[in-house]
C-alpha atoms as a PDB file:
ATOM      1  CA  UNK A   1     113.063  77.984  94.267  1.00  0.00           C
ATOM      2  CA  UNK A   2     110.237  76.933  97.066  1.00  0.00           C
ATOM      3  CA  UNK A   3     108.476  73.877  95.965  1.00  0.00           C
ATOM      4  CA  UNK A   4     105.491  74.514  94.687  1.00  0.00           C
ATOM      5  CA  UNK A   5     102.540  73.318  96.786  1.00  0.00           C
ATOM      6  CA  UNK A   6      99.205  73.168  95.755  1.00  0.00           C
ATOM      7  CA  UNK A   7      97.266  75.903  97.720  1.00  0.00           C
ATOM      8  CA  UNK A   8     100.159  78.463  96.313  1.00  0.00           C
ATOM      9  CA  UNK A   9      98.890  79.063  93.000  1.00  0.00           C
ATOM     10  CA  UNK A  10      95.133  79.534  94.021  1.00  0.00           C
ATOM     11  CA  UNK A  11      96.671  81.981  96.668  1.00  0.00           C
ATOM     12  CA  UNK A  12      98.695  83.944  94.361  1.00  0.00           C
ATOM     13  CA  UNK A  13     101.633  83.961  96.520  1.00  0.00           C
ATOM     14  CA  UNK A  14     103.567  86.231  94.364  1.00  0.00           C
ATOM     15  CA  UNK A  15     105.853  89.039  96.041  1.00  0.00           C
ATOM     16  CA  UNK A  16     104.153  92.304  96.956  1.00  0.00           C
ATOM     17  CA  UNK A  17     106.049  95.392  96.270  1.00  0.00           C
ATOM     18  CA  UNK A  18     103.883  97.233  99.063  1.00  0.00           C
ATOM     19  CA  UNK A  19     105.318  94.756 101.317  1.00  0.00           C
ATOM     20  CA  UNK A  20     108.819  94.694 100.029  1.00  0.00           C
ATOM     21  CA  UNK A  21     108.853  91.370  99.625  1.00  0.00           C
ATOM     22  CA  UNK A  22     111.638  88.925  98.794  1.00  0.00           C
ATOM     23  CA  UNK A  23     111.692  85.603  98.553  1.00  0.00           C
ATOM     24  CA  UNK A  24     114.771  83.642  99.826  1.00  0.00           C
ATOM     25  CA  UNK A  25     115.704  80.949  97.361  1.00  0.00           C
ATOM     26  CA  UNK A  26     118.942  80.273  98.112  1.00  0.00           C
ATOM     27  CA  UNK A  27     118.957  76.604 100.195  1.00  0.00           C
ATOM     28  CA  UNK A  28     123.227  77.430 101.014  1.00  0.00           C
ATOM     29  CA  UNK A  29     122.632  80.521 102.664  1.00  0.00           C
ATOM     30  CA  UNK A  30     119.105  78.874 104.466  1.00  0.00           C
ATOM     31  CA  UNK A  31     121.437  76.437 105.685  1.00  0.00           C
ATOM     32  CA  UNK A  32     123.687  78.432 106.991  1.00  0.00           C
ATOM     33  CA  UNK A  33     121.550  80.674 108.984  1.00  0.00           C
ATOM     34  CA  UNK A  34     120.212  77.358 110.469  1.00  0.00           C
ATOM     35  CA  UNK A  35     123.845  76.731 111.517  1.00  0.00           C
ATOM     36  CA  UNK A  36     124.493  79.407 112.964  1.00  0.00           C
ATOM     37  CA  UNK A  37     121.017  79.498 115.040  1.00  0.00           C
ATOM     38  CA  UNK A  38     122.067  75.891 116.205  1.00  0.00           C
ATOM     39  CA  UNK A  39     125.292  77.063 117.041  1.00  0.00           C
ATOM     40  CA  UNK A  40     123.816  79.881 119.271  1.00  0.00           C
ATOM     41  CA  UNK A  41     120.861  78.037 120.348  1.00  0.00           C
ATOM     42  CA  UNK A  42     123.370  74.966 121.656  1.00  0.00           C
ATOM     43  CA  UNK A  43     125.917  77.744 123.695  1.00  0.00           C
ATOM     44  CA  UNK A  44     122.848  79.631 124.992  1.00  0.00           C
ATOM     45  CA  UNK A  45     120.658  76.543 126.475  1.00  0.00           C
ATOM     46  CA  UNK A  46     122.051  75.272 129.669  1.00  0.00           C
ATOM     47  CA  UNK A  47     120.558  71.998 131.136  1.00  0.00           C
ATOM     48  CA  UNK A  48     117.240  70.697 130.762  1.00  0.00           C
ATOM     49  CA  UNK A  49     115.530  73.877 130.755  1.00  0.00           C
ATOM     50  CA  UNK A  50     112.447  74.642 128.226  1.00  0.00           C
ATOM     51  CA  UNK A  51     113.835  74.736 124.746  1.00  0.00           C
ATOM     52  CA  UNK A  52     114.827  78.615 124.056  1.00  0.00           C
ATOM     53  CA  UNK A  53     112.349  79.822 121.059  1.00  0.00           C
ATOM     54  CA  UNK A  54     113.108  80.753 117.815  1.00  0.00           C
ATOM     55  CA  UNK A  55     111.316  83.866 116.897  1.00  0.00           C
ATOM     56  CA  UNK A  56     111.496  83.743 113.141  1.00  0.00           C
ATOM     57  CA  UNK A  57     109.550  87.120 111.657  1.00  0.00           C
ATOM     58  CA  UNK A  58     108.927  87.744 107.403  1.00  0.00           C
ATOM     59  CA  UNK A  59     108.695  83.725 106.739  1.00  0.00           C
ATOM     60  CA  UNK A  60     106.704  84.212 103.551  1.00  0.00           C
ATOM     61  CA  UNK A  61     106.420  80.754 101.964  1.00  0.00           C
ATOM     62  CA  UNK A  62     108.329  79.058 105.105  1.00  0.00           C
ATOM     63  CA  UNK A  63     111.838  77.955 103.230  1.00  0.00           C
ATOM     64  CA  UNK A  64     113.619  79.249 106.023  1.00  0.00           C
ATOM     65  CA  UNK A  65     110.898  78.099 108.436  1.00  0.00           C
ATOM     66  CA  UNK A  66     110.813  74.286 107.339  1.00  0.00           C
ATOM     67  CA  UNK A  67     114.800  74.507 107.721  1.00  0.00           C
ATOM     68  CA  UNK A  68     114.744  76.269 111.551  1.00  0.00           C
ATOM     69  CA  UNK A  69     111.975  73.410 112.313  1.00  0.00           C
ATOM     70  CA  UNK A  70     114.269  70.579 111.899  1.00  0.00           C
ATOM     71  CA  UNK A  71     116.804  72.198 114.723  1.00  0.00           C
ATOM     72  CA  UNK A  72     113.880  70.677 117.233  1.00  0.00           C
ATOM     73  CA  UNK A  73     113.121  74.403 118.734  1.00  0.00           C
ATOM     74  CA  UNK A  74     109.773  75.593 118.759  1.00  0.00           C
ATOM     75  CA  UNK A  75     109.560  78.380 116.308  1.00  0.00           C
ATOM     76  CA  UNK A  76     106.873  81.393 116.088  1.00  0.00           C
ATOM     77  CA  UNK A  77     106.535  83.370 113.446  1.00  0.00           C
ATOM     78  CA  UNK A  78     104.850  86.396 112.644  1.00  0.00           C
ATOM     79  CA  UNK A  79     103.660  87.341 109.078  1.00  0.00           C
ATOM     80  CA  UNK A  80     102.003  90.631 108.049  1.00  0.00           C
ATOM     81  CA  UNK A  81     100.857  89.156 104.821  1.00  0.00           C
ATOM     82  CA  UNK A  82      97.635  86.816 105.223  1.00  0.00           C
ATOM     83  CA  UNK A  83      98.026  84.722 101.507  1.00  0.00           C
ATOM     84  CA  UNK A  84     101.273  83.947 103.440  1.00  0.00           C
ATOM     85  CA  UNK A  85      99.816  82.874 106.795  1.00  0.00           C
ATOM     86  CA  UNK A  86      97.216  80.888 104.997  1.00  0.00           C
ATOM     87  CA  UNK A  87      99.622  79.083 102.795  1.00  0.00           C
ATOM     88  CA  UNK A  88     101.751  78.285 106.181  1.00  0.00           C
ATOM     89  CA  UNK A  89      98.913  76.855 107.694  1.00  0.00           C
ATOM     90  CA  UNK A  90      98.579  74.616 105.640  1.00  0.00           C
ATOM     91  CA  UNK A  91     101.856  73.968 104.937  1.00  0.00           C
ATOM     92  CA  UNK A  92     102.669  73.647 108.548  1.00  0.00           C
ATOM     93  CA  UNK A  93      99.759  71.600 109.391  1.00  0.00           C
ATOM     94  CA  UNK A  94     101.672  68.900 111.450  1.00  0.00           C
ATOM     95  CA  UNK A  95     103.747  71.299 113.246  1.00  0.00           C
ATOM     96  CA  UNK A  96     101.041  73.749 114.384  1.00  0.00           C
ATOM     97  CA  UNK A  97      99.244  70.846 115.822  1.00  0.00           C
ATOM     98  CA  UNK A  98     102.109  69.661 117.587  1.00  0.00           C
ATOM     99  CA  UNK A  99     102.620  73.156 119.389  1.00  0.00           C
ATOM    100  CA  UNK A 100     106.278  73.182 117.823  1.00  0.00           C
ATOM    101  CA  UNK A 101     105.080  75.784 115.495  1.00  0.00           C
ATOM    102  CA  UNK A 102     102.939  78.819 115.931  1.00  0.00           C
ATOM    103  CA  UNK A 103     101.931  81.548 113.853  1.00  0.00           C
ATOM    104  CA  UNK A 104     100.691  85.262 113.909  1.00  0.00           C
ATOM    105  CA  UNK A 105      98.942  87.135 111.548  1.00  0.00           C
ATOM    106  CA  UNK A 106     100.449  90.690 112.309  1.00  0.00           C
ATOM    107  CA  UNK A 107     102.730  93.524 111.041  1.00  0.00           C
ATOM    108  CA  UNK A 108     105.743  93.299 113.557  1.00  0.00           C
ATOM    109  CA  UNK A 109     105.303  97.074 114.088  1.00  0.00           C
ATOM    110  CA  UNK A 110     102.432  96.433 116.405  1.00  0.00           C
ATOM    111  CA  UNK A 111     104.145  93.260 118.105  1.00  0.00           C
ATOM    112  CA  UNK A 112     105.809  93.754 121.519  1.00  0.00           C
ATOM    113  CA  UNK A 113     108.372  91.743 122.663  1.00  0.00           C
ATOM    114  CA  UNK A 114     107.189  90.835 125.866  1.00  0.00           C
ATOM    115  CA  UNK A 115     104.251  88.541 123.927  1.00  0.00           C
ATOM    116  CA  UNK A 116     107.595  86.502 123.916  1.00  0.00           C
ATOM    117  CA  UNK A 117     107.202  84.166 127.378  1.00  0.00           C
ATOM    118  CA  UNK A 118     110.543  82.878 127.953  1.00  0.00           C
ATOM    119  CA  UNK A 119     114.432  83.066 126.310  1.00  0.00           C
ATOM    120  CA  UNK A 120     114.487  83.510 122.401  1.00  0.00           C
ATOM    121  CA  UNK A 121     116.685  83.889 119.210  1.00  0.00           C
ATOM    122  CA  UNK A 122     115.065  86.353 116.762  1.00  0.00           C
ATOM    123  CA  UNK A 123     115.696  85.456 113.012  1.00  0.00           C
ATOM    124  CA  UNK A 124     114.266  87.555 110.318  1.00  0.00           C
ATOM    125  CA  UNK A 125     114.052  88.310 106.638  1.00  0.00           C
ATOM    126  CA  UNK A 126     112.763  91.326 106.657  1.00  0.00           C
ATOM    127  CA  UNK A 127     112.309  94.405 104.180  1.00  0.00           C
ATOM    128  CA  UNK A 128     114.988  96.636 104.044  1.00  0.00           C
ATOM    129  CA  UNK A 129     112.871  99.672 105.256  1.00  0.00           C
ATOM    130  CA  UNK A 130     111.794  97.988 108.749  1.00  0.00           C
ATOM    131  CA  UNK A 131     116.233  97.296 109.950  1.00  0.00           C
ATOM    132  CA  UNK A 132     116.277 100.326 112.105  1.00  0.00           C
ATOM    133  CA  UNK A 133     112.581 100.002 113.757  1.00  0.00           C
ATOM    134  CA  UNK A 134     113.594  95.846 114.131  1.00  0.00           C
ATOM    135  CA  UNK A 135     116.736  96.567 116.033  1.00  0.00           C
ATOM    136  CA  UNK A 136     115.368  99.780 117.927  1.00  0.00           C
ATOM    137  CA  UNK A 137     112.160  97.489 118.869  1.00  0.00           C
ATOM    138  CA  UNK A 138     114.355  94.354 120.321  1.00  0.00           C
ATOM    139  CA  UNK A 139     117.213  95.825 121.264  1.00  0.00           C
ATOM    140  CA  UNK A 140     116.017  98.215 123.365  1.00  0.00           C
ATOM    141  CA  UNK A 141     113.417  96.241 124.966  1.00  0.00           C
ATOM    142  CA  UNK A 142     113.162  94.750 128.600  1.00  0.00           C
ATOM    143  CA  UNK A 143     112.646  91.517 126.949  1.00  0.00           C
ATOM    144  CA  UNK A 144     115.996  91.358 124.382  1.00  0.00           C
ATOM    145  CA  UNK A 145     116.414  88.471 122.416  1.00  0.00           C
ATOM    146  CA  UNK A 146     119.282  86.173 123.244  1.00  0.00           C
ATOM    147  CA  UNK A 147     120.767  87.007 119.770  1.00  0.00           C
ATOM    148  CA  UNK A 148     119.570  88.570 116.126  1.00  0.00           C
ATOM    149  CA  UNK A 149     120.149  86.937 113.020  1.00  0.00           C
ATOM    150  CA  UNK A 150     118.985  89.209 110.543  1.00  0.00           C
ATOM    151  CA  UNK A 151     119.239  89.841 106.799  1.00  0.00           C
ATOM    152  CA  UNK A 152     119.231  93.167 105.529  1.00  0.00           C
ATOM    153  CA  UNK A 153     120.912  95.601 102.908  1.00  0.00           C
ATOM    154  CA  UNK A 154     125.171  95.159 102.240  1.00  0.00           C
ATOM    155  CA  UNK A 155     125.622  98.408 102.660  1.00  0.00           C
ATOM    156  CA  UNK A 156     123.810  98.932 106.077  1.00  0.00           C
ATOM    157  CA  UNK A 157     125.645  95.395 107.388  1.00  0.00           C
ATOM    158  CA  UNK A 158     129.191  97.026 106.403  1.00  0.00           C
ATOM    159  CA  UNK A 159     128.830 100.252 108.519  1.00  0.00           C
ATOM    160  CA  UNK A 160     127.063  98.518 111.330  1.00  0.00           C
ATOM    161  CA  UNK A 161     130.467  96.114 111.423  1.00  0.00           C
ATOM    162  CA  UNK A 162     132.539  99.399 110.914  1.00  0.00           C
ATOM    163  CA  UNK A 163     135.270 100.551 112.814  1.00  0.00           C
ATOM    164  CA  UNK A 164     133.622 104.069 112.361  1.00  0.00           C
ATOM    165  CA  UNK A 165     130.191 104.506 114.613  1.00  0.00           C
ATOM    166  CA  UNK A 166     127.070 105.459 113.039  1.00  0.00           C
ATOM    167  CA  UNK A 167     123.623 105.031 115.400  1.00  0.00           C
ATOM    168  CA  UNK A 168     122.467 102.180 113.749  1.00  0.00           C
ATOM    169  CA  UNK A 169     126.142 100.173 114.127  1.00  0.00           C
ATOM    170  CA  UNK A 170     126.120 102.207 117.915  1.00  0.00           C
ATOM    171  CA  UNK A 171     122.598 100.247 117.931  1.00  0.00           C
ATOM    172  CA  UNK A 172     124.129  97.056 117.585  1.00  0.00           C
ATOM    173  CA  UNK A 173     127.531  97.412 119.634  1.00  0.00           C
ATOM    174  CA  UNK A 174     125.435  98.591 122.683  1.00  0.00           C
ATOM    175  CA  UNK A 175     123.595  96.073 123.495  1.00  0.00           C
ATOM    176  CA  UNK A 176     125.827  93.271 121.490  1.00  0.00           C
ATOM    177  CA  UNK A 177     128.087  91.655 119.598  1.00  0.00           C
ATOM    178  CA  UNK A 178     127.655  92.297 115.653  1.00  0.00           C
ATOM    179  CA  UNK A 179     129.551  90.468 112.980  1.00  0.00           C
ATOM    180  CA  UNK A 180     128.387  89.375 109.513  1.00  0.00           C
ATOM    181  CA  UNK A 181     127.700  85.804 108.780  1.00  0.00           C
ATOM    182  CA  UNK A 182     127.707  85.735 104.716  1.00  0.00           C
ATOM    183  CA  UNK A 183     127.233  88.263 101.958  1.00  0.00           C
ATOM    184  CA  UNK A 184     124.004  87.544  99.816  1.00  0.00           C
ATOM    185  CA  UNK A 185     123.868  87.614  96.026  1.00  0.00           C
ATOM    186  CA  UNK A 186     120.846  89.163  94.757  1.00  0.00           C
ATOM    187  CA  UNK A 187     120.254  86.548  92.764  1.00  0.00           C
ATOM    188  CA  UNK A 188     119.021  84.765  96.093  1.00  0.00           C
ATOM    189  CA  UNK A 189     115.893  86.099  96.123  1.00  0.00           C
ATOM    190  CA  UNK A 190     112.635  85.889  93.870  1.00  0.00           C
ATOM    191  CA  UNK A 191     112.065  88.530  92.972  1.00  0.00           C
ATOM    192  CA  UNK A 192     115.860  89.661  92.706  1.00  0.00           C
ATOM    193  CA  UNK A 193     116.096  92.779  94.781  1.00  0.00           C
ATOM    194  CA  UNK A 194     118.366  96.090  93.601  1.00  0.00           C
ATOM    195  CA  UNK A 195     120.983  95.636  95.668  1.00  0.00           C
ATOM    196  CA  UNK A 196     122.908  92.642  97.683  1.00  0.00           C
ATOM    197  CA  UNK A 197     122.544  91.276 101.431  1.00  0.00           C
ATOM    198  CA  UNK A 198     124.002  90.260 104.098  1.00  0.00           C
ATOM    199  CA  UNK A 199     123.017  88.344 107.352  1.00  0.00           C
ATOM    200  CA  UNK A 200     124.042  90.232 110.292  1.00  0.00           C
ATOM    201  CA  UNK A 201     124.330  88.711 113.611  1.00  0.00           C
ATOM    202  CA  UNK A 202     123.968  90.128 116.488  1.00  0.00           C
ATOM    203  CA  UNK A 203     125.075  87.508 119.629  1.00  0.00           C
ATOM    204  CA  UNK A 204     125.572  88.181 123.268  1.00  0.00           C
ATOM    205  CA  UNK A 205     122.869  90.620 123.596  1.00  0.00           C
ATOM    206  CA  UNK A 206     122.713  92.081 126.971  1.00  0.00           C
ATOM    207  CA  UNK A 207     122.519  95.638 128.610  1.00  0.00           C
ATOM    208  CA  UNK A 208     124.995  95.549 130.478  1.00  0.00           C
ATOM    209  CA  UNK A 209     126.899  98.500 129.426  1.00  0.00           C
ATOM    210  CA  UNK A 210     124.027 100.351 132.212  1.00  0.00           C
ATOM    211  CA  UNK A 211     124.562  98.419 135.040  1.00  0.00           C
ATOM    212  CA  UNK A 212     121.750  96.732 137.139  1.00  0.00           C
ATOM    213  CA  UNK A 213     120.791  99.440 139.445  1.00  0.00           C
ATOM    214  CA  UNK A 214     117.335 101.205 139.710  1.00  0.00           C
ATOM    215  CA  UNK A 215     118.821 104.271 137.383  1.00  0.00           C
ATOM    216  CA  UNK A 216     119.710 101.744 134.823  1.00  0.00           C
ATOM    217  CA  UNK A 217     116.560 102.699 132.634  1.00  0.00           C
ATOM    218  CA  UNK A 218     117.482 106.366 133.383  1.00  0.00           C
ATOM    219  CA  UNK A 219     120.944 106.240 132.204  1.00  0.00           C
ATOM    220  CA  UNK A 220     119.755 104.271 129.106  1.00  0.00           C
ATOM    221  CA  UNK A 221     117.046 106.862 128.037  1.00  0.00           C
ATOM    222  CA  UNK A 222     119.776 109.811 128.517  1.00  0.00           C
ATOM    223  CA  UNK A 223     122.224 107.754 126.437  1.00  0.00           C
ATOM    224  CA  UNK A 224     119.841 107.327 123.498  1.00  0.00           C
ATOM    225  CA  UNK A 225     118.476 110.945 123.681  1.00  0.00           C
ATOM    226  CA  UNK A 226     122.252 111.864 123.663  1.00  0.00           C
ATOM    227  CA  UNK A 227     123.892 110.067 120.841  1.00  0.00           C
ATOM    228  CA  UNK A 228     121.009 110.821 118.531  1.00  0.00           C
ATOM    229  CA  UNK A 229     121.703 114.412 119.231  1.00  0.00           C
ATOM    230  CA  UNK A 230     125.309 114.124 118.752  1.00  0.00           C
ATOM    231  CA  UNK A 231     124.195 112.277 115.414  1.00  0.00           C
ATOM    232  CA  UNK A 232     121.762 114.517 114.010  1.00  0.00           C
ATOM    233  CA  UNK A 233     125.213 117.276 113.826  1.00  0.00           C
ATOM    234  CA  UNK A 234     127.346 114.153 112.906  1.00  0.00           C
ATOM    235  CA  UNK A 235     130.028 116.238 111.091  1.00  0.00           C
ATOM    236  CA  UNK A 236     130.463 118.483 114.217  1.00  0.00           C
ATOM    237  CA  UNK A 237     132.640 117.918 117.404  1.00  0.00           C
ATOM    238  CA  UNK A 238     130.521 116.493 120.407  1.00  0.00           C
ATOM    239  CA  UNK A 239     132.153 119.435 122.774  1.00  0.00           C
ATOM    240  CA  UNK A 240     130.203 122.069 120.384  1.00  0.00           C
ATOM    241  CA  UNK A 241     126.886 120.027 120.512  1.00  0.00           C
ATOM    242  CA  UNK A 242     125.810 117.597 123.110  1.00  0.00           C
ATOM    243  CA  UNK A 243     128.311 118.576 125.526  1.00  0.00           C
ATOM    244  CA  UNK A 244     128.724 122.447 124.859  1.00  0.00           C
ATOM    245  CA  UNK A 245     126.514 122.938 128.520  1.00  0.00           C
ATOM    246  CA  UNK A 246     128.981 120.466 130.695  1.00  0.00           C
ATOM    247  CA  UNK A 247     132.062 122.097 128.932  1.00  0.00           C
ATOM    248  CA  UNK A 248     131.065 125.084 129.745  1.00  0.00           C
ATOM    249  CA  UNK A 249     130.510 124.764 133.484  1.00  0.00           C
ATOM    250  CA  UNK A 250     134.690 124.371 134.115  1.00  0.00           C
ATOM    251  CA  UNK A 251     136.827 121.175 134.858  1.00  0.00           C
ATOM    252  CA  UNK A 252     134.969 117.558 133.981  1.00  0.00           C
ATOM    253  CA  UNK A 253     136.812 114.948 132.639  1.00  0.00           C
ATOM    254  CA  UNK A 254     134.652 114.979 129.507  1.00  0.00           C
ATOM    255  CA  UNK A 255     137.262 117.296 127.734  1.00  0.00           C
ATOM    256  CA  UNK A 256     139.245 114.601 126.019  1.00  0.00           C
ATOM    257  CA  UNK A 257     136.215 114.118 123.846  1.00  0.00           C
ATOM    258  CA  UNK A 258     135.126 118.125 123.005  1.00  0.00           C
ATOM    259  CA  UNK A 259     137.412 117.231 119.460  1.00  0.00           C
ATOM    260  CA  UNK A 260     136.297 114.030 118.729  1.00  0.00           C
ATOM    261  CA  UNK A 261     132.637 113.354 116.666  1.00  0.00           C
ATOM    262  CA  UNK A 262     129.989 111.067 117.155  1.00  0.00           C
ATOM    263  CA  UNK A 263     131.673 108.314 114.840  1.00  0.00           C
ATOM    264  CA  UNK A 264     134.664 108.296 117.037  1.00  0.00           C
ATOM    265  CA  UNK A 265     132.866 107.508 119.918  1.00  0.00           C
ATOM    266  CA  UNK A 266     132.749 103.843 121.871  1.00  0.00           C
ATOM    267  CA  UNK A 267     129.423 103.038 123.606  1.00  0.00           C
ATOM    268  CA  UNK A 268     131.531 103.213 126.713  1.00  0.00           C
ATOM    269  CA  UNK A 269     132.107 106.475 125.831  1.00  0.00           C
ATOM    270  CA  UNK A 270     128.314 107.626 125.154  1.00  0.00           C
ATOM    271  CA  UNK A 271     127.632 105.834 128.846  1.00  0.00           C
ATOM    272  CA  UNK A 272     130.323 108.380 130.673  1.00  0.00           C
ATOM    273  CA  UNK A 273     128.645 111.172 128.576  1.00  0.00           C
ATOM    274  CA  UNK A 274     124.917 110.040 129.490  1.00  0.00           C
ATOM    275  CA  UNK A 275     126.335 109.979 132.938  1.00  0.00           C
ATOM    276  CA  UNK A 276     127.857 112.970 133.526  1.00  0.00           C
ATOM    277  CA  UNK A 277     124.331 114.906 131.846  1.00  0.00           C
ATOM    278  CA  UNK A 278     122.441 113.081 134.031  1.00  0.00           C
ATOM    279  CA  UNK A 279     124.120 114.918 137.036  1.00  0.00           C
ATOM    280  CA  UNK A 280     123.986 117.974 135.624  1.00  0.00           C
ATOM    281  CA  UNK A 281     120.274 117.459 135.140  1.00  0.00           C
ATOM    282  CA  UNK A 282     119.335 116.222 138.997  1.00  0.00           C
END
């Protein structure tokens, strides 16, 4: 458990429900999310460049925080809960005066990306309910993050590394590389949570997949727009739903996937489908 410091009593820094808070406790797996953000940090920073940031958001009472300040990085963090932010203030005294730490007072919902200036890892410890916004709001952004280290639900970490698709695991594979760190006890946590975690890691994050041409933005609002059609008929073939129009207008080479459904599908896939609609569309 966090050391108790003397300001966290007289703050009452105990876990909100409305907040979905959860502590991590566990100093094994805060060391190895510290590895592994070293480990990407190290492959991702090329020459004597500005030190890529670590955008670490949920840091509650800062045991992750004081860990991802040792790597040397500067780290900015953004907390929605102000008994937090105070405590970290003060906690983080030294480092916020030394510009190696910052921190924001703000619910990540109404946090763009682009207040990020330069290359960054984002690390987070996050409720459960915010995973799909998260990866929707930094994935899909201009300004992606370099990689996401991320812990959220078991469950959700085991079909977004799953052979078969769903939109948040398409989420991931689009724009990255997902694989799963370390399963998480709930006994990691004060207070213990219902269910166990997992720290998902997303590396290589790029976009890629649409090219670099002016339609690229085009092609990527078609493809989203797309698969979460296909998705919202998920039992259903794609050739009776998102592609029943194309199908329909005679030969395209989008008839090897009339049979298949939207779990079968490979981003490359969703890409050539995005494509061809587009046409249609002009």
């Amino acid at each position: 458990m966090d050391d108790i410091i003397p300001n966290e009593i007289a703050l009452d820094l105990t876990a909100k429900k409305s907040l979905g808070q959860n502590f991590l406790k566990n100093p094994a797996i805060i060391e190895k999310i510290s590895r592994k953000t070293q480990e990407i940090l190290n492959k991702n920073q090329k020459g004597p460049k500005k030190p890529i940031k670590i955008l670490e958001i949920g840091p509650g009472k800062g045991a992750l925080t004081e860990s991802l300040l040792k790597i040397g990085n500067p780290v900015q963090a953004i907390e929605a809960d102000e008994r937090m932010t105070d405590f970290l203030t003060d906690k983080f005294q030294k480092e916020l005066a030394n510009e190696q730490f910052s921190l924001i007072h703000q619910d990540i919902r109404q946090f763009s990306p682009k207040e990020v200036f330069g290359p960054y890892i984002l690390v987070a410890n996050i409720p459960y309910y915010l995973t799909g916004y998260i990866f929707k709001q930094f994935l899909e952004s201009e300004h992606q993050p370099l990689a996401i280290i991320v812990m959220i639900q078991k469950e959700v970490a085991l079909r977004m590394t799953d052979k078969k698709q769903s939109l948040l695991s398409l989420c991931a594979t689009t724009y990255g590389k997902p694989s799963i760190l370390t399963h998480v006890s709930k006994g990691s946590f004060v207070p213990m949570p219902k269910v166990d975690s997992s720290v998902l890691v997303i590396d290589e994050i790029n976009k890629d997949l649409f090219g670099n041409t002016e339609a690229s933005m085009d092609l990527e609002k078609t493809y989203w727009v797309t698969a979460k059609k296909a998705f919202n008929s998920k039992r259903k073939q794609v050739g009776g739903t998102v592609l029943k129009d194309v199908l329909k207008d005679g030969d395209t080479s989008l008839n090897r996937f009339a049979k298949q459904r939207p779990e079968e599908l490979l981003p490359r896939d969703w890409v050539e489908i995005a494509k061809e609609i587009s046409l249609k569309n002009l």
